[in-house]
C-alpha atoms as a PDB file:
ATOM      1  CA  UNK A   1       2.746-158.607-240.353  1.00  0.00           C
ATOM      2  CA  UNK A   2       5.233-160.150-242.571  1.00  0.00           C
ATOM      3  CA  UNK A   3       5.437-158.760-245.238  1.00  0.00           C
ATOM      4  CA  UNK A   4       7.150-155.506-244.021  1.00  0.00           C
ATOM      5  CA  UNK A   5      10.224-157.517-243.505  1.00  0.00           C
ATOM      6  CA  UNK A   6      10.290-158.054-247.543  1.00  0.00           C
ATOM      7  CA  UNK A   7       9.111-154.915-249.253  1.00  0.00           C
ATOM      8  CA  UNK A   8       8.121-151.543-248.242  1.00  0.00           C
ATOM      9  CA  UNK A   9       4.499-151.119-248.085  1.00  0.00           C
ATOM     10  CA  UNK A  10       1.963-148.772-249.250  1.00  0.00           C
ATOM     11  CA  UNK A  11       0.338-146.225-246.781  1.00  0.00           C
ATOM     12  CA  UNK A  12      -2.821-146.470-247.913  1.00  0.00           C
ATOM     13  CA  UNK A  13      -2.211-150.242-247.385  1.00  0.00           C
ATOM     14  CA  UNK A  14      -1.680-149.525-243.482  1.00  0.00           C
ATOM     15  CA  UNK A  15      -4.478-146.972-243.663  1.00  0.00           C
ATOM     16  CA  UNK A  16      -7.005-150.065-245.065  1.00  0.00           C
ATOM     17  CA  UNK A  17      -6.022-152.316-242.440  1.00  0.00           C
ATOM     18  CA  UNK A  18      -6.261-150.030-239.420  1.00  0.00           C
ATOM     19  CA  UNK A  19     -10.137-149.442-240.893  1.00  0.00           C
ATOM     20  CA  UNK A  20     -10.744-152.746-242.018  1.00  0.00           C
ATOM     21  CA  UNK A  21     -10.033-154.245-237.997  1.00  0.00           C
ATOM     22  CA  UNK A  22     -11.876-153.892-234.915  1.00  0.00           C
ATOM     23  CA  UNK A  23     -10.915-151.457-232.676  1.00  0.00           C
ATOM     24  CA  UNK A  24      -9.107-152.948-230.147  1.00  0.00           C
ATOM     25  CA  UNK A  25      -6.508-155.120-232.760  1.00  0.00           C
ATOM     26  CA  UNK A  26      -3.032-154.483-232.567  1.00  0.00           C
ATOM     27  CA  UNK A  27      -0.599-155.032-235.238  1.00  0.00           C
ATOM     28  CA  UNK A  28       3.059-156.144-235.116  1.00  0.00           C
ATOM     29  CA  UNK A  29       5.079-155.376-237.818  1.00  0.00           C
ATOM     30  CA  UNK A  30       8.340-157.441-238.684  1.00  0.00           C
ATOM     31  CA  UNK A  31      11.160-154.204-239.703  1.00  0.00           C
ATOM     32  CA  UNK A  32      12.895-154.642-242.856  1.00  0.00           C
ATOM     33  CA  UNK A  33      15.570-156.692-243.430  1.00  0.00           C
ATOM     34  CA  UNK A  34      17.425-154.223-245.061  1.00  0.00           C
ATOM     35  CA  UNK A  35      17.878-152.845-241.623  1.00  0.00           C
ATOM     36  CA  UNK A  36      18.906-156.383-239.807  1.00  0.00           C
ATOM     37  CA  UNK A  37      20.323-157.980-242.297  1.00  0.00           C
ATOM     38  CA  UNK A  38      23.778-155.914-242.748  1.00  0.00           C
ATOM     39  CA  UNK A  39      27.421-155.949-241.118  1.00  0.00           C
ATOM     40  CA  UNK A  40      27.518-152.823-239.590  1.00  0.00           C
ATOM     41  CA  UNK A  41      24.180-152.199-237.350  1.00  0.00           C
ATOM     42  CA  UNK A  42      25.410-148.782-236.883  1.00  0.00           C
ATOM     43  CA  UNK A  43      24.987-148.305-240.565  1.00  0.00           C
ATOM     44  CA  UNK A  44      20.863-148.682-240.677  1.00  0.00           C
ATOM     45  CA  UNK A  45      19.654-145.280-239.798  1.00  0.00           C
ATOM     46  CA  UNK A  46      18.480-144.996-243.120  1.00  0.00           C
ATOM     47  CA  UNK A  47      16.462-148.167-243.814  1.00  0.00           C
ATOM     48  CA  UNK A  48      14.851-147.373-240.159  1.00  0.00           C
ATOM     49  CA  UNK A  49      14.167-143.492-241.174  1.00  0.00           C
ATOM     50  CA  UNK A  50      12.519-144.903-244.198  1.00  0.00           C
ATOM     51  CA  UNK A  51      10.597-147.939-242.630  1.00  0.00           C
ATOM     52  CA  UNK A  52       8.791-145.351-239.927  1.00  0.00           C
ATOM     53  CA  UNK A  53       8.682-142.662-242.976  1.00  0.00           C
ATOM     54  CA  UNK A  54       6.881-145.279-245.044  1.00  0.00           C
ATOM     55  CA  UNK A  55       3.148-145.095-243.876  1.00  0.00           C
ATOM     56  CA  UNK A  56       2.963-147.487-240.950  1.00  0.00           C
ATOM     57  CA  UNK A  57       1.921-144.368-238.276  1.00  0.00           C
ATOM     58  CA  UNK A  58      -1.224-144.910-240.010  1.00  0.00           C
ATOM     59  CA  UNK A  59      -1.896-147.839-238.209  1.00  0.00           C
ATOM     60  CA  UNK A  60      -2.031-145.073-234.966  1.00  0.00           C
ATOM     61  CA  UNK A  61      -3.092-146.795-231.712  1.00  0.00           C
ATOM     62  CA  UNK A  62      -2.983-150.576-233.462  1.00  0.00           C
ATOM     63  CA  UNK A  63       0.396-149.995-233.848  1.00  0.00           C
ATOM     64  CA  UNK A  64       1.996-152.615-231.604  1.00  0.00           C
ATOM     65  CA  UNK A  65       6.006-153.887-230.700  1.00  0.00           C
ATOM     66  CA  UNK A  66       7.962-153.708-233.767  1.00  0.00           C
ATOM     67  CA  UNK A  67       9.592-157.136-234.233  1.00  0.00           C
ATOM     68  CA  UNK A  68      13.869-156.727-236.017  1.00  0.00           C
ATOM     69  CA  UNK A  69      14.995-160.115-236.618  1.00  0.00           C
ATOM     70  CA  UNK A  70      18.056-161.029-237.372  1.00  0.00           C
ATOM     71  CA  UNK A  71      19.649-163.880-239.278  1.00  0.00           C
ATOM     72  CA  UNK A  72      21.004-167.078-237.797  1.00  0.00           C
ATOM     73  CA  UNK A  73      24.288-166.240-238.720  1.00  0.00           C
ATOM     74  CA  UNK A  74      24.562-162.735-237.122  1.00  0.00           C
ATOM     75  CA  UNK A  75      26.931-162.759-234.035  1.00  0.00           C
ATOM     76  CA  UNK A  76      26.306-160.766-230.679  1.00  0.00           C
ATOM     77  CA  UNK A  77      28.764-157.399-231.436  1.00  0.00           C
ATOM     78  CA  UNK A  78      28.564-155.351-227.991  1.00  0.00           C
ATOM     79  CA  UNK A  79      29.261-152.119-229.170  1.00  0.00           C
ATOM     80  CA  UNK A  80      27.616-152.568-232.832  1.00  0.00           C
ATOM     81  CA  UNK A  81      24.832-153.940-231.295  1.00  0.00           C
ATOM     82  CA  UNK A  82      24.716-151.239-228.644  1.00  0.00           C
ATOM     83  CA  UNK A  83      24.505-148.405-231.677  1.00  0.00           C
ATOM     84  CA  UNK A  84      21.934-150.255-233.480  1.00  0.00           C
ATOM     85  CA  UNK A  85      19.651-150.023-230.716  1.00  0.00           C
ATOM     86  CA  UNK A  86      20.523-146.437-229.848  1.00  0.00           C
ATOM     87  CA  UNK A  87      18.880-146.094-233.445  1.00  0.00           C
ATOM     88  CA  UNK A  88      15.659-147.488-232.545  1.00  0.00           C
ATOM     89  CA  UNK A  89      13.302-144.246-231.979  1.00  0.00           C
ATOM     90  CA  UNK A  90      11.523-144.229-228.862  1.00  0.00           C
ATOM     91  CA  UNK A  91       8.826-142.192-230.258  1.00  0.00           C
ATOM     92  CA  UNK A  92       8.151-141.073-233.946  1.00  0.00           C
ATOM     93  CA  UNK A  93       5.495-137.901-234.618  1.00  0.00           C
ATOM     94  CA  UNK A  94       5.351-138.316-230.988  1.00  0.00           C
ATOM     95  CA  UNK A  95       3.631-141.503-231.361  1.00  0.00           C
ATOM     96  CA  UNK A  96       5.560-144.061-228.418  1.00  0.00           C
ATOM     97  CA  UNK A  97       7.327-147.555-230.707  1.00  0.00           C
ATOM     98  CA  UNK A  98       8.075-150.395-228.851  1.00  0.00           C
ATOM     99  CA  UNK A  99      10.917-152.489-230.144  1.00  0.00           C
ATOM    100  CA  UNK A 100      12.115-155.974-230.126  1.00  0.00           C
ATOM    101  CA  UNK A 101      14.450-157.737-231.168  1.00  0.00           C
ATOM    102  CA  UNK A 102      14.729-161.445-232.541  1.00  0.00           C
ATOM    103  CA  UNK A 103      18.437-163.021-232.331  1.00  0.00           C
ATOM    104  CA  UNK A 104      19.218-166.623-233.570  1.00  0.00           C
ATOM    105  CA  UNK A 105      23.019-167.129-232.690  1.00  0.00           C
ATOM    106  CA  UNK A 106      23.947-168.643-229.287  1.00  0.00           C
ATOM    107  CA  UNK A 107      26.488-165.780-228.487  1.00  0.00           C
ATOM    108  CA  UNK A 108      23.197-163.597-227.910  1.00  0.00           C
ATOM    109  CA  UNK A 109      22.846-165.716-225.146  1.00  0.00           C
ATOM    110  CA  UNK A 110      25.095-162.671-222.416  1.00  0.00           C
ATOM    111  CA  UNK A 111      24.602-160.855-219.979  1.00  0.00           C
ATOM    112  CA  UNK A 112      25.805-158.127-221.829  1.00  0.00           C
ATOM    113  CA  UNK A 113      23.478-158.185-224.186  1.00  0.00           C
ATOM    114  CA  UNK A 114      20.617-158.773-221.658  1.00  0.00           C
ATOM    115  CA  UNK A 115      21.685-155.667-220.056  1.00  0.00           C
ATOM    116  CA  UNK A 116      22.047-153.956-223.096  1.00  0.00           C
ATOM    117  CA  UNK A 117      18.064-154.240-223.859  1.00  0.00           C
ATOM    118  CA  UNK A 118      17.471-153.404-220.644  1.00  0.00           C
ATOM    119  CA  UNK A 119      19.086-149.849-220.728  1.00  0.00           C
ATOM    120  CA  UNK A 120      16.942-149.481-223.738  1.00  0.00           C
ATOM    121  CA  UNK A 121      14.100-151.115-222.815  1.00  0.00           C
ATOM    122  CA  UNK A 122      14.044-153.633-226.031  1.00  0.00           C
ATOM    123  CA  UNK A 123      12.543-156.646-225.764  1.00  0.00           C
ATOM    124  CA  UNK A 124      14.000-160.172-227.093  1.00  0.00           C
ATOM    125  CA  UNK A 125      11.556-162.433-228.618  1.00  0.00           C
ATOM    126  CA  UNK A 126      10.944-165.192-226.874  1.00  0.00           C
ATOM    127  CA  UNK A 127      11.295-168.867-229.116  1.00  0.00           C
ATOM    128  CA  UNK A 128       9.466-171.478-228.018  1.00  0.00           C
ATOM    129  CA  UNK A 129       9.503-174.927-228.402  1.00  0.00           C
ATOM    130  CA  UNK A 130      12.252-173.956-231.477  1.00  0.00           C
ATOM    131  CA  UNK A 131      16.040-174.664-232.565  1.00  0.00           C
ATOM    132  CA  UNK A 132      16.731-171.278-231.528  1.00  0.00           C
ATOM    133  CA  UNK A 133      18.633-170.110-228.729  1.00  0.00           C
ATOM    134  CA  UNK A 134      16.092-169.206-226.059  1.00  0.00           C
ATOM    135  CA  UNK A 135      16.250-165.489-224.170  1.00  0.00           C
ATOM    136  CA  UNK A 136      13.581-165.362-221.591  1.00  0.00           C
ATOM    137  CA  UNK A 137      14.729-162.608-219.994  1.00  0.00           C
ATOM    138  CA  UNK A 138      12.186-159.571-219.631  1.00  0.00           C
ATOM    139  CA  UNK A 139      14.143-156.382-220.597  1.00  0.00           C
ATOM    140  CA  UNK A 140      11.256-154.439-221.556  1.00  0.00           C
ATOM    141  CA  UNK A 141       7.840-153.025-220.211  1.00  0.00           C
ATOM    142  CA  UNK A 142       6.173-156.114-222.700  1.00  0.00           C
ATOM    143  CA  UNK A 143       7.001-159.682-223.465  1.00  0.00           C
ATOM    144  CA  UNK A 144       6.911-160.807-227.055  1.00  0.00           C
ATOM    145  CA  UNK A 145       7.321-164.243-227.779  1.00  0.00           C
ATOM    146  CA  UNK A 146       6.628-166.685-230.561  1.00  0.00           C
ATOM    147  CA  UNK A 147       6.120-170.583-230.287  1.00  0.00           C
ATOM    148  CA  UNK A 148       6.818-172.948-233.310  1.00  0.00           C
ATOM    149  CA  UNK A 149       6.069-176.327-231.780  1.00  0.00           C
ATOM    150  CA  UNK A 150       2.488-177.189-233.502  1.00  0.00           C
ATOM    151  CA  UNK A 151       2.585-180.775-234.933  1.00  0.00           C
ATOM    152  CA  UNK A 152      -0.161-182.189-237.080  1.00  0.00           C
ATOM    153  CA  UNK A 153      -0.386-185.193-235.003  1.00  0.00           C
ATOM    154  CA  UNK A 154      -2.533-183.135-232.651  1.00  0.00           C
ATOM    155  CA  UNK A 155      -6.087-181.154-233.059  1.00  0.00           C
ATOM    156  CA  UNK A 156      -4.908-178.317-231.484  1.00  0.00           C
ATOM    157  CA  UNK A 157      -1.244-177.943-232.502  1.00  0.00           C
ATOM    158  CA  UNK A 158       0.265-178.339-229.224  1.00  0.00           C
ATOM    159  CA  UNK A 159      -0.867-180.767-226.411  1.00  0.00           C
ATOM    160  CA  UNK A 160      -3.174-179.431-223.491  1.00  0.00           C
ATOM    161  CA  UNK A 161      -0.712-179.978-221.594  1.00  0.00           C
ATOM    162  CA  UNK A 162       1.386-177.776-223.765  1.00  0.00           C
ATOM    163  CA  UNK A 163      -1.351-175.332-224.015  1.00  0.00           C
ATOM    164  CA  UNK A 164      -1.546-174.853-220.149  1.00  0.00           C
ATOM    165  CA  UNK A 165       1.850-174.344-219.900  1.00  0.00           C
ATOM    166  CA  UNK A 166       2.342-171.554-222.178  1.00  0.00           C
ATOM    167  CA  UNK A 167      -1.077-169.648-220.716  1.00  0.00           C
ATOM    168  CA  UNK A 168       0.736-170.285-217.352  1.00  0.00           C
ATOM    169  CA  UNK A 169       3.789-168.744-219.018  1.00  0.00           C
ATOM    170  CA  UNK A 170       1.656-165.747-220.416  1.00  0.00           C
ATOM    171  CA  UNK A 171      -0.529-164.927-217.449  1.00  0.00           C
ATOM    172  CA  UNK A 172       2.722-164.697-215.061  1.00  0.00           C
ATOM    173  CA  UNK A 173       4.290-161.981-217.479  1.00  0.00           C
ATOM    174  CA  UNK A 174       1.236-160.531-217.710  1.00  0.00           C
ATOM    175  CA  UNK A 175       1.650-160.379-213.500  1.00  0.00           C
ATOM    176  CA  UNK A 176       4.883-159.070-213.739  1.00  0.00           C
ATOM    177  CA  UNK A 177       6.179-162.853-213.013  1.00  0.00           C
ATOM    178  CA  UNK A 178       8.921-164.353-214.702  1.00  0.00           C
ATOM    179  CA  UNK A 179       7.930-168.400-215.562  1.00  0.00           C
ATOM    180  CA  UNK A 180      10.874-170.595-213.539  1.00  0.00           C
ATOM    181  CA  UNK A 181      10.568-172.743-216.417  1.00  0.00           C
ATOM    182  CA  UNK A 182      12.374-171.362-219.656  1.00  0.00           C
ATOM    183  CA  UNK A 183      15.918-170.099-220.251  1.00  0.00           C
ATOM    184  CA  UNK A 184      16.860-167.127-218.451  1.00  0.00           C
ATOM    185  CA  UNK A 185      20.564-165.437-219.050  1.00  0.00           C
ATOM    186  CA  UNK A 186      20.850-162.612-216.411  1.00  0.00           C
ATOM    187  CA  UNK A 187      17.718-162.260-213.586  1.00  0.00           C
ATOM    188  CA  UNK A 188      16.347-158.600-213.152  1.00  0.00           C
ATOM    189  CA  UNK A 189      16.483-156.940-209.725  1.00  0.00           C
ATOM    190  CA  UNK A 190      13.905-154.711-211.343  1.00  0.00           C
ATOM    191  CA  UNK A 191      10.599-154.912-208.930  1.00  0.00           C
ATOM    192  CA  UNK A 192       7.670-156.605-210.899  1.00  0.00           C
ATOM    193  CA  UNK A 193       5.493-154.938-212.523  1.00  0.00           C
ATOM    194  CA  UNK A 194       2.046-155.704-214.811  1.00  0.00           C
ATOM    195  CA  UNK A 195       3.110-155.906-218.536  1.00  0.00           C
ATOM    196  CA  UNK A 196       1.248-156.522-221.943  1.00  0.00           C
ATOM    197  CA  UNK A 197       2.349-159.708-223.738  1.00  0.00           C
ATOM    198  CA  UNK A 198       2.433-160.547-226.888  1.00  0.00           C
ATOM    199  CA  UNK A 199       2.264-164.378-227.930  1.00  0.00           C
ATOM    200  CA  UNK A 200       2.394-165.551-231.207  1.00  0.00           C
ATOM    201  CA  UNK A 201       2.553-169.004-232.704  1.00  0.00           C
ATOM    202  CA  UNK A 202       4.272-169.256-235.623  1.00  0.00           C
ATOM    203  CA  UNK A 203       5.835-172.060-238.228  1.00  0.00           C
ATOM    204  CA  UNK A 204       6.071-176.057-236.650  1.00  0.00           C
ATOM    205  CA  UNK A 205       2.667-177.609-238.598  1.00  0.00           C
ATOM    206  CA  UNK A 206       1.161-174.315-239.787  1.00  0.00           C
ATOM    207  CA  UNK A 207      -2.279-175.249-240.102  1.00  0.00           C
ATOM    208  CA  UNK A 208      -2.490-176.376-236.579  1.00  0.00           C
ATOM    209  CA  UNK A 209      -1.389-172.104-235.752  1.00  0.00           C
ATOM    210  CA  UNK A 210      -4.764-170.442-235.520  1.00  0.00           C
ATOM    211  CA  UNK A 211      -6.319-173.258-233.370  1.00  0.00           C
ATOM    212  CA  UNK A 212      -3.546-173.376-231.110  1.00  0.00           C
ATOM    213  CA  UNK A 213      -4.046-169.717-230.766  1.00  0.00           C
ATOM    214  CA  UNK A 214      -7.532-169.591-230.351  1.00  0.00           C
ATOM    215  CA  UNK A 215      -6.891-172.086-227.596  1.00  0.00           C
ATOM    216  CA  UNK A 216      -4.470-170.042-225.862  1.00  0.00           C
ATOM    217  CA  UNK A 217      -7.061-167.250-225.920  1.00  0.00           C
ATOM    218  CA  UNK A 218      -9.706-169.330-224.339  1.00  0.00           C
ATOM    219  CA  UNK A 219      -7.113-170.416-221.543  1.00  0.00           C
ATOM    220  CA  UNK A 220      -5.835-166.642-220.812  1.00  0.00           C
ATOM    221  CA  UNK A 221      -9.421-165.305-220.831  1.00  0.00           C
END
């Protein structure tokens, strides 16, 4: 959901769309950029008090990973960085939140920061097939990634061959696997474990996005 990252929404907005989808959908919701998009991180308690105070608990169990992205020009500050994320509530009304976070600045890419997520088990989205720096490091009991490679030039968006690859990728997060095949910063010694994963496919040729999804769902079934 988008359109939390722009403007606060209405509660009886969230209330429609938990009633208006089947039962098992989940929704992710994309945090405010009032929160992200600021010098000091440490600074956003606010703007995250008022984003979970604005209605979205009534989304209850479709609630899914909230997604705070952060602008291309926003540099990896350690200790900044490390307060922002002590502000992310683990639970609100008792209700668990998952967290992650999207970074587009190549000094993301440290260990530092990888082990930062970890101790707060945030996850860091995933970019595929973008000009984004790539983090596929799982620091969190999920994986959330988004692709933005679709081109018009094919049916489906992506290739088969692209299409197998990132169901591969999927299925061995799902298994608690990390795929040998994307960017990794610092390996966990963590034992695997089964984990939900969250796999969107965003931007590249936009009409090409739901097929290329509904593809990926017929591979991972």
């Amino acid at each position: 959901m988008n359109g939390t990252f722009y403007g606060t929404q209405r509660a009886t907005s969230f209330e429609k769309w938990h009633d208006e989808t089947p039962e098992d959908f989940v929704f992710s919701l994309k945090a405010p950029r009032f929160a992200t998009n600021r010098r000091v991180l440490a600074e956003a308690g606010d703007s995250i008090e008022r984003f979970f105070g604005s209605g979205v608990l009534a989304l209850k169990d479709k609630l899914g990973p909230v997604n705070w992205q952060f602008a291309t020009t926003k540099q990896f500050d350690a200790e900044d960085f490390d307060a922002f994320l002590t502000l992310l509530p683990k639970k609100v009304d008792g209700r668990a939140i998952r967290h992650a976070v999207e970074v587009r600045h190549q000094s993301f890419r440290h260990p530092e920061f990888v082990s930062l997520l970890r101790e707060h088990e945030v996850a860091v989205v995933v970019a595929g097939d973008s000009e984004h720096p790539q983090i596929a490091d799982v620091t969190a009991p999920f994986v959330y990634a988004r692709i933005m490679g679709t081109v018009e030039s094919e049916d489906l968006g992506y290739s088969d061959q692209a299409l197998d690859a990132w169901a591969s990728r999927a299925k061995a997060w799902a298994a608690g696997e990390a795929p040998d095949d994307l960017e990794i910063v610092a390996r966990s010694t963590e034992k695997p474990a089964p984990r939900d994963v969250y796999l969107y496919v965003i931007s590249g040729y936009k009409v090409r996005n739901p097929s290329a999804a509904m593809a990926l769902i017929e591979r991972i079934a």
